[in-house]
PDB file of N, CA and C in Angstrom:
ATOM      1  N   UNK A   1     151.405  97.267  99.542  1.00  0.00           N
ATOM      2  CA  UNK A   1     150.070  97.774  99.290  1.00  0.00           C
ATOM      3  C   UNK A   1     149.358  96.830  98.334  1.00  0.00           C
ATOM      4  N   UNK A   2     148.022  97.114  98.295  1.00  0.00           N
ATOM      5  CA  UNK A   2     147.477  96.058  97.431  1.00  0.00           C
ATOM      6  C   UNK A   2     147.881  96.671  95.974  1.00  0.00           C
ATOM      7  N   UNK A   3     148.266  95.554  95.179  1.00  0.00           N
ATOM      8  CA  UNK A   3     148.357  95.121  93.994  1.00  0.00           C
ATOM      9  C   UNK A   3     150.327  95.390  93.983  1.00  0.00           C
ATOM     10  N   UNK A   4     150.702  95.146  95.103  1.00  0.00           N
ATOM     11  CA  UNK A   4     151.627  95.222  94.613  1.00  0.00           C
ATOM     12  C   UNK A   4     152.508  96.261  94.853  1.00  0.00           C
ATOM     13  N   UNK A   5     152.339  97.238  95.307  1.00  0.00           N
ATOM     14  CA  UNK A   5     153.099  98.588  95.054  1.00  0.00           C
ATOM     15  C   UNK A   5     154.160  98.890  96.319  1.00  0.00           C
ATOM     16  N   UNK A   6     154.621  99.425  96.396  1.00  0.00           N
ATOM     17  CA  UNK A   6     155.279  99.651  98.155  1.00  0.00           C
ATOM     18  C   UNK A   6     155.524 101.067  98.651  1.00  0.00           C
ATOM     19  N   UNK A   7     155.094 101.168  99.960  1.00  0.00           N
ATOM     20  CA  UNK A   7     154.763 102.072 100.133  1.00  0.00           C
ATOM     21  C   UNK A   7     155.716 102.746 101.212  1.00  0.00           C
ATOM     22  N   UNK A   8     156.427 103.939 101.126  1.00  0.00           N
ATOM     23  CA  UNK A   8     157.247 104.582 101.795  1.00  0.00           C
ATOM     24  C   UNK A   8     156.787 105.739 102.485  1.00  0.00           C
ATOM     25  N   UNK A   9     157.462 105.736 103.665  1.00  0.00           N
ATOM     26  CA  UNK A   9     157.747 107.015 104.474  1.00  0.00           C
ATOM     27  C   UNK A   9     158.370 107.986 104.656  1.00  0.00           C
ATOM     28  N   UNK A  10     158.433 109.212 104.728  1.00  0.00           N
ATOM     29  CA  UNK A  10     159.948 110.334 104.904  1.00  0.00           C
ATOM     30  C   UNK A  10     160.161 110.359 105.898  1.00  0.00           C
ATOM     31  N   UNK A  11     161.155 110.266 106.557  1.00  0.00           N
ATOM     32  CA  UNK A  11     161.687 110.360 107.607  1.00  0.00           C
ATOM     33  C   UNK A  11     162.913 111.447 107.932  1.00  0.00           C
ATOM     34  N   UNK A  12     162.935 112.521 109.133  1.00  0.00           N
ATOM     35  CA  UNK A  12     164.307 113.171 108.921  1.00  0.00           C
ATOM     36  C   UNK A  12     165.108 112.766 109.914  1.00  0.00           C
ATOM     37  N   UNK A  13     166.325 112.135 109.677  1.00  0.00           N
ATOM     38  CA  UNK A  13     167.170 111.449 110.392  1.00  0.00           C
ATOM     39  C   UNK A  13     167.620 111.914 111.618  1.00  0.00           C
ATOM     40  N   UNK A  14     168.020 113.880 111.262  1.00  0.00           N
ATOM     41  CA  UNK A  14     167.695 114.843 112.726  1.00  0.00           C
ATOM     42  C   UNK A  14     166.123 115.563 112.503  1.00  0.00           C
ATOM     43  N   UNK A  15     164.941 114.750 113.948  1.00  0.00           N
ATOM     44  CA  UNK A  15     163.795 115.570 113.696  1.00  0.00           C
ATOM     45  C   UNK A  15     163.646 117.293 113.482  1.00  0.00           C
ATOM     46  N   UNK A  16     162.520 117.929 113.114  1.00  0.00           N
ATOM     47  CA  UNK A  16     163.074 119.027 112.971  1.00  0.00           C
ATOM     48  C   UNK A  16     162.137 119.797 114.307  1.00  0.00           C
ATOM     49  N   UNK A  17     161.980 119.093 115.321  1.00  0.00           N
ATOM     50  CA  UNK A  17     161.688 119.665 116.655  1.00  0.00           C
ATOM     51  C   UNK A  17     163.118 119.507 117.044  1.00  0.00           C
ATOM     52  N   UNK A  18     164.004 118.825 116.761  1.00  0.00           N
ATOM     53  CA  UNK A  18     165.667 119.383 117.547  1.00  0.00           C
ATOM     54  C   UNK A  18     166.434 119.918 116.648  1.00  0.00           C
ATOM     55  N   UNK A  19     165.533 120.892 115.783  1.00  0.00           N
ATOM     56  CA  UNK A  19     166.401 121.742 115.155  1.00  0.00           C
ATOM     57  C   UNK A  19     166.793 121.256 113.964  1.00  0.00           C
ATOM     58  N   UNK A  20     166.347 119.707 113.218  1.00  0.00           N
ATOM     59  CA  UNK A  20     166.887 119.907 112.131  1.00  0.00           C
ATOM     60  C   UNK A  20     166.553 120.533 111.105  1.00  0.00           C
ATOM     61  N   UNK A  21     167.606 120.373 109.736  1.00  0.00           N
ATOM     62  CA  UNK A  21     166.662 120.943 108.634  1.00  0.00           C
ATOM     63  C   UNK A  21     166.173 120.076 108.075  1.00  0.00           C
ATOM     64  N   UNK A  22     164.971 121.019 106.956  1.00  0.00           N
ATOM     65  CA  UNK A  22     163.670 120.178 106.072  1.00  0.00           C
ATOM     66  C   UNK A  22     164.678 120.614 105.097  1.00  0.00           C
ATOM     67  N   UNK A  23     165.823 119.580 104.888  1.00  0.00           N
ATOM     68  CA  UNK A  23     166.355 119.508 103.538  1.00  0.00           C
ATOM     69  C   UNK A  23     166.699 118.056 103.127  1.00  0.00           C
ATOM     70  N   UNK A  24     166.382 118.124 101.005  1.00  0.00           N
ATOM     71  CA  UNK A  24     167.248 116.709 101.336  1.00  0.00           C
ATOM     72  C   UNK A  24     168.192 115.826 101.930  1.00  0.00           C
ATOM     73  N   UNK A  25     169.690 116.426 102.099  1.00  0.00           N
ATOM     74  CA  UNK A  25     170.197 115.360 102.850  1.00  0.00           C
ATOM     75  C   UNK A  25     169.734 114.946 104.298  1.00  0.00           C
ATOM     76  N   UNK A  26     168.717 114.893 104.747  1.00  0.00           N
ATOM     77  CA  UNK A  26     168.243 115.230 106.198  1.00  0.00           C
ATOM     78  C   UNK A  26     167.025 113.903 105.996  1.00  0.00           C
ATOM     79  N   UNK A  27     166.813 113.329 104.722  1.00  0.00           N
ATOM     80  CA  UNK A  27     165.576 112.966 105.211  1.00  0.00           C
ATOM     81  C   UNK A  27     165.752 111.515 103.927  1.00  0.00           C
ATOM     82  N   UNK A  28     165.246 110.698 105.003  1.00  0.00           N
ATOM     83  CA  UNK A  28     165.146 109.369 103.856  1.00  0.00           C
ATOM     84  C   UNK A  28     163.679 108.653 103.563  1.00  0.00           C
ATOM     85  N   UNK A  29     163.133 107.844 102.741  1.00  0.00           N
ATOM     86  CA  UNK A  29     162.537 107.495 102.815  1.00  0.00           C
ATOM     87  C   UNK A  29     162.732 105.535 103.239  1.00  0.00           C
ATOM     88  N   UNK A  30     161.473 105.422 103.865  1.00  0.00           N
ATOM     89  CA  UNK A  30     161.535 103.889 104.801  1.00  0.00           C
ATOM     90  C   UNK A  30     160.172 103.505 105.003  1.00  0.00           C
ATOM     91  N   UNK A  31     160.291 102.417 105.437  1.00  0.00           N
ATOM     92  CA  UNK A  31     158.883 101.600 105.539  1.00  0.00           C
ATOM     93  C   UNK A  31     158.367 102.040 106.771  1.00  0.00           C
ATOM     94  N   UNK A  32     156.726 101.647 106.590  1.00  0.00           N
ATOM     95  CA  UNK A  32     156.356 102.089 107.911  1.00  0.00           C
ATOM     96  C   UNK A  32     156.411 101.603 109.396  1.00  0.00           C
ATOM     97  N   UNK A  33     157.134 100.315 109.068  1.00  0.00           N
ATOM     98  CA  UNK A  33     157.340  99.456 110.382  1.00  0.00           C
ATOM     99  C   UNK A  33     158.687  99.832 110.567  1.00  0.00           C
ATOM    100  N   UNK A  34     160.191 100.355 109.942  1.00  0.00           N
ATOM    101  CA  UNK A  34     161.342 101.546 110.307  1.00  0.00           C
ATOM    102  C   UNK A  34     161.209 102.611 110.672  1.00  0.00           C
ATOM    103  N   UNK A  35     160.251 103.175 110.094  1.00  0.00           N
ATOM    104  CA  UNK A  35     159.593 104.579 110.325  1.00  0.00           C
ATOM    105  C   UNK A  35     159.195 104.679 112.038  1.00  0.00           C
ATOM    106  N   UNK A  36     158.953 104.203 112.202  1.00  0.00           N
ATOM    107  CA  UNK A  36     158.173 103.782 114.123  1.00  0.00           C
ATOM    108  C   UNK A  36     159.280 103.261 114.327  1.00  0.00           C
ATOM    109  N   UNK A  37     160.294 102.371 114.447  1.00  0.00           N
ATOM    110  CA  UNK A  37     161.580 101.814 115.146  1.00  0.00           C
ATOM    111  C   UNK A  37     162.182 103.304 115.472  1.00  0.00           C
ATOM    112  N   UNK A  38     162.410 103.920 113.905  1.00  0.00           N
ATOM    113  CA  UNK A  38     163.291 105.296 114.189  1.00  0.00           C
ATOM    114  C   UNK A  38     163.141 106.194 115.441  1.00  0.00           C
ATOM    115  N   UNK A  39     161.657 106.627 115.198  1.00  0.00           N
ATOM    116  CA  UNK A  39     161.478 106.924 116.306  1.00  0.00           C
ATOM    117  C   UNK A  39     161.064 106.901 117.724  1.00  0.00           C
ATOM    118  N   UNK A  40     160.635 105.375 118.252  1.00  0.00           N
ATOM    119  CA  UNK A  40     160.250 104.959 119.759  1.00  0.00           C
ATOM    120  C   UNK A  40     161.129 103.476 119.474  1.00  0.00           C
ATOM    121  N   UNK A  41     161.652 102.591 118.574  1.00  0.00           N
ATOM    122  CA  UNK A  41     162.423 101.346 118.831  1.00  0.00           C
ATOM    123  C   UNK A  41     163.767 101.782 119.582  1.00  0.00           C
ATOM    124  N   UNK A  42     163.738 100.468 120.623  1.00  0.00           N
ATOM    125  CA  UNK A  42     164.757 100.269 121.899  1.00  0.00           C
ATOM    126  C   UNK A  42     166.458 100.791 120.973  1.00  0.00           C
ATOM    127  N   UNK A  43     166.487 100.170 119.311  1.00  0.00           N
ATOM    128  CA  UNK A  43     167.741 100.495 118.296  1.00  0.00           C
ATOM    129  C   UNK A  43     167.818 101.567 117.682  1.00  0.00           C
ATOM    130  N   UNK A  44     167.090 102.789 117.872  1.00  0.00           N
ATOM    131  CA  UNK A  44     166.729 103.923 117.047  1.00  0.00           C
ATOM    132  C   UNK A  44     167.850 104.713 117.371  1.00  0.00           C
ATOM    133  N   UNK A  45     169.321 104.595 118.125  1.00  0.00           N
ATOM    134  CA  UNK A  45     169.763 105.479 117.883  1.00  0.00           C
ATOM    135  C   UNK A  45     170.987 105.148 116.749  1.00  0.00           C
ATOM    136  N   UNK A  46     170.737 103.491 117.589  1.00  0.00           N
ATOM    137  CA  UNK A  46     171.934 102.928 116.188  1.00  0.00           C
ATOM    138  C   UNK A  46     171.264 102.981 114.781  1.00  0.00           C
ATOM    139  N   UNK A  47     170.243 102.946 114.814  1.00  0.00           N
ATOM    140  CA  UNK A  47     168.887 102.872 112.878  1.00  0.00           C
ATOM    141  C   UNK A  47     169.477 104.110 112.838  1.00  0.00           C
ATOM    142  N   UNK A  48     169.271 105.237 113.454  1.00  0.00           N
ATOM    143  CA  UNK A  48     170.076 106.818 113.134  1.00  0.00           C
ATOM    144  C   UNK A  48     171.628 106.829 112.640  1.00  0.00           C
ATOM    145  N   UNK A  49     172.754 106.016 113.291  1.00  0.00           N
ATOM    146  CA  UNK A  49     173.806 105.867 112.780  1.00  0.00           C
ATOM    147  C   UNK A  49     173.857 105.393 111.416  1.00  0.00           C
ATOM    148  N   UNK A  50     172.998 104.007 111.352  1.00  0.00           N
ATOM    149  CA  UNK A  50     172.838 103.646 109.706  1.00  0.00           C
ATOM    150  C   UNK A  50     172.583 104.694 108.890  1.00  0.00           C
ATOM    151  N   UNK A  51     171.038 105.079 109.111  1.00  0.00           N
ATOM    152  CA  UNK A  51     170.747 106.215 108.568  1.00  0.00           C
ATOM    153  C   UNK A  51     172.073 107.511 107.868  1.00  0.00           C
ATOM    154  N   UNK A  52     172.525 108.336 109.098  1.00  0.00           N
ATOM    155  CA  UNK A  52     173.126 108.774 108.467  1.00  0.00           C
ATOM    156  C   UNK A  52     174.560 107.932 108.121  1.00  0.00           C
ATOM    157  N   UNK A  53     174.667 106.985 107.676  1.00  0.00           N
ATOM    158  CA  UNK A  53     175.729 106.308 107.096  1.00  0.00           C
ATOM    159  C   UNK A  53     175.327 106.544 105.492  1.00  0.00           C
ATOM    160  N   UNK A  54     174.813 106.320 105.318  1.00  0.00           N
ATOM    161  CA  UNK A  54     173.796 105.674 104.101  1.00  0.00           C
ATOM    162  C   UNK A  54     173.626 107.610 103.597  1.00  0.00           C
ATOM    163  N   UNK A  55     173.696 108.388 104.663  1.00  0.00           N
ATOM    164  CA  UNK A  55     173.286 109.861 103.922  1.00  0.00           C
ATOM    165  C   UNK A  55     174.698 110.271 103.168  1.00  0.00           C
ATOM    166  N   UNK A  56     175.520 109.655 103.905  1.00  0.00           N
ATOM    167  CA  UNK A  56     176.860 110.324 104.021  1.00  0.00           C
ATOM    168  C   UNK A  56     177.648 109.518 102.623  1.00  0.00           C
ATOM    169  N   UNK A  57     177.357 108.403 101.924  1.00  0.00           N
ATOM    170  CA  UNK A  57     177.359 108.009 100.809  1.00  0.00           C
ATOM    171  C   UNK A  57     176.747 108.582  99.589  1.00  0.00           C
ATOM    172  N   UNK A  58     175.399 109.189 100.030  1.00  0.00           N
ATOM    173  CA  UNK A  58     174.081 110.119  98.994  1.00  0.00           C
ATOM    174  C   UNK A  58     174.849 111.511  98.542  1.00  0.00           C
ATOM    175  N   UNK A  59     175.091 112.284  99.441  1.00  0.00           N
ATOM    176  CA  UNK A  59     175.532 113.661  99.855  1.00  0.00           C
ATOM    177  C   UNK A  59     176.896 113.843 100.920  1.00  0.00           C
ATOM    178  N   UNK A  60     178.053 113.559 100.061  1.00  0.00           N
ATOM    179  CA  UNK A  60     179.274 113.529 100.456  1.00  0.00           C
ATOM    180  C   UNK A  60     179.667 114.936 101.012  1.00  0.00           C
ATOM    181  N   UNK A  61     179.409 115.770 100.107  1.00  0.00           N
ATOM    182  CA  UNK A  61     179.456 117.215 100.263  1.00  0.00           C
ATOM    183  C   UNK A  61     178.872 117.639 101.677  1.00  0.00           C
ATOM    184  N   UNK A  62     178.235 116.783 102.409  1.00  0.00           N
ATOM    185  CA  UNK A  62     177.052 116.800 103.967  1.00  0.00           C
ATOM    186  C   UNK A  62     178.157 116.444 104.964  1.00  0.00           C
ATOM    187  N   UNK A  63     179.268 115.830 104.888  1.00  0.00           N
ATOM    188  CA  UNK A  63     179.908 114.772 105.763  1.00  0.00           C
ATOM    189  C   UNK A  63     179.981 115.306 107.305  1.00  0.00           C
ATOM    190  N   UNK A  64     180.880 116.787 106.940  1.00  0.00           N
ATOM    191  CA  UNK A  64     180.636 117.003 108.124  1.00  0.00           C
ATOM    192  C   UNK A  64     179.478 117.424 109.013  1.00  0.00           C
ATOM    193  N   UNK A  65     178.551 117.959 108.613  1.00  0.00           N
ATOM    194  CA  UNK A  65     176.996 117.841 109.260  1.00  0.00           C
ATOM    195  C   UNK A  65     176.851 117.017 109.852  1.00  0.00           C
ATOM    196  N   UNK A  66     176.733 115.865 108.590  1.00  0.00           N
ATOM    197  CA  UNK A  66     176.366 114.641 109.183  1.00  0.00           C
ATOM    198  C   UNK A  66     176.791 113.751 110.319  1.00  0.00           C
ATOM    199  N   UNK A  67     178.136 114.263 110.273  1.00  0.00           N
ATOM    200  CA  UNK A  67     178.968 113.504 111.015  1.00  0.00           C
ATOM    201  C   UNK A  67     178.834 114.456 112.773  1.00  0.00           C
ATOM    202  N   UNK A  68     178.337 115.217 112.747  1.00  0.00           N
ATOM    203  CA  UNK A  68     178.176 116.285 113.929  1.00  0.00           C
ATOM    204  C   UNK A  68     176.785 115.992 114.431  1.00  0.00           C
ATOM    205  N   UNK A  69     175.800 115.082 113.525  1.00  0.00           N
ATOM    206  CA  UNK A  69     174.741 114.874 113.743  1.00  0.00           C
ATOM    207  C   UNK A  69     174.437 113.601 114.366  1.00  0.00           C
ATOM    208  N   UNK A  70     175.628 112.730 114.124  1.00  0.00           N
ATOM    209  CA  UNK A  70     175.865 111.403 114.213  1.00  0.00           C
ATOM    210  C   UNK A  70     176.521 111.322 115.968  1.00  0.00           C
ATOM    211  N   UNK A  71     177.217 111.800 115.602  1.00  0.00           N
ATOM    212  CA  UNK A  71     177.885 112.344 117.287  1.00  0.00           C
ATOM    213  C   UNK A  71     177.160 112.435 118.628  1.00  0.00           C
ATOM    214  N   UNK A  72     176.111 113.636 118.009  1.00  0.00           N
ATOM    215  CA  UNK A  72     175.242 114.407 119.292  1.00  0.00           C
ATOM    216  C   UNK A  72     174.255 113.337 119.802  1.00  0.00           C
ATOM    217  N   UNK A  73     173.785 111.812 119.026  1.00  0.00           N
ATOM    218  CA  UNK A  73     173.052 110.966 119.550  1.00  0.00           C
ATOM    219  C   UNK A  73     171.469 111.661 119.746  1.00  0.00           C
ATOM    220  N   UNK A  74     171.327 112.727 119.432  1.00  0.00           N
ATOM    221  CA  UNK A  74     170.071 113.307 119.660  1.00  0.00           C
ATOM    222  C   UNK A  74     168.667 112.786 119.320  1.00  0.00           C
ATOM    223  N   UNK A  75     168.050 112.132 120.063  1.00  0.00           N
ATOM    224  CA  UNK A  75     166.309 111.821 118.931  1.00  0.00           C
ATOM    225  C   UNK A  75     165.318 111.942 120.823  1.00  0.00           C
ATOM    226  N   UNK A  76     164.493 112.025 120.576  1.00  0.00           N
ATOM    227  CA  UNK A  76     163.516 112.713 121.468  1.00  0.00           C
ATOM    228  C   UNK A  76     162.988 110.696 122.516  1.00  0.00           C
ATOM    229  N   UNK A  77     162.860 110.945 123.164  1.00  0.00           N
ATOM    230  CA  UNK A  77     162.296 109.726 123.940  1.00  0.00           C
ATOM    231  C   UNK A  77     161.288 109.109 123.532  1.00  0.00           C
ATOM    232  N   UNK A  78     160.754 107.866 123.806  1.00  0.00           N
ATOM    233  CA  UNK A  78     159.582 107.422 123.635  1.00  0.00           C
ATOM    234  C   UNK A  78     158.708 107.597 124.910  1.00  0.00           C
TER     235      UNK A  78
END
């Protein structure tokens, strides 16, 4: 951004049109050119694996969620 600043997005790793939850471990923040990969880039399901890789380090206590979330491959089409 001008002067400097940078500017982030929330993102929830499972959207919450497939049911996820609007909770922290569910949601990261990212740039706005990841933010659009996540959801219509050709790699968005592997950016989702990172994603929740990276959750599953934050919120250990999540693992298995996460790991059930990681599995199902779920994100909506472009």
């Amino acid at each position: 951004m001008e002067g400097g600043a940078i500017f982030l997005e929330t993102h929830h790793v499972i959207a919450l049109s497939e049911g996820g939850p609007d909770v922290e471990w569910n949601v990261v923040a990212i740039c706005p050119n990841d933010h659009r990969r996540a959801h219509y880039g050709e790699d968005r399901i592997a950016l989702r694996k990172r994603l929740i890789a990276v959750l599953v380090v934050q919120f250990p206590e999540k693992m298995d969620a996460l790991a059930t979330i990681n599995q199902s491959g779920m994100h909506r089409s472009p």
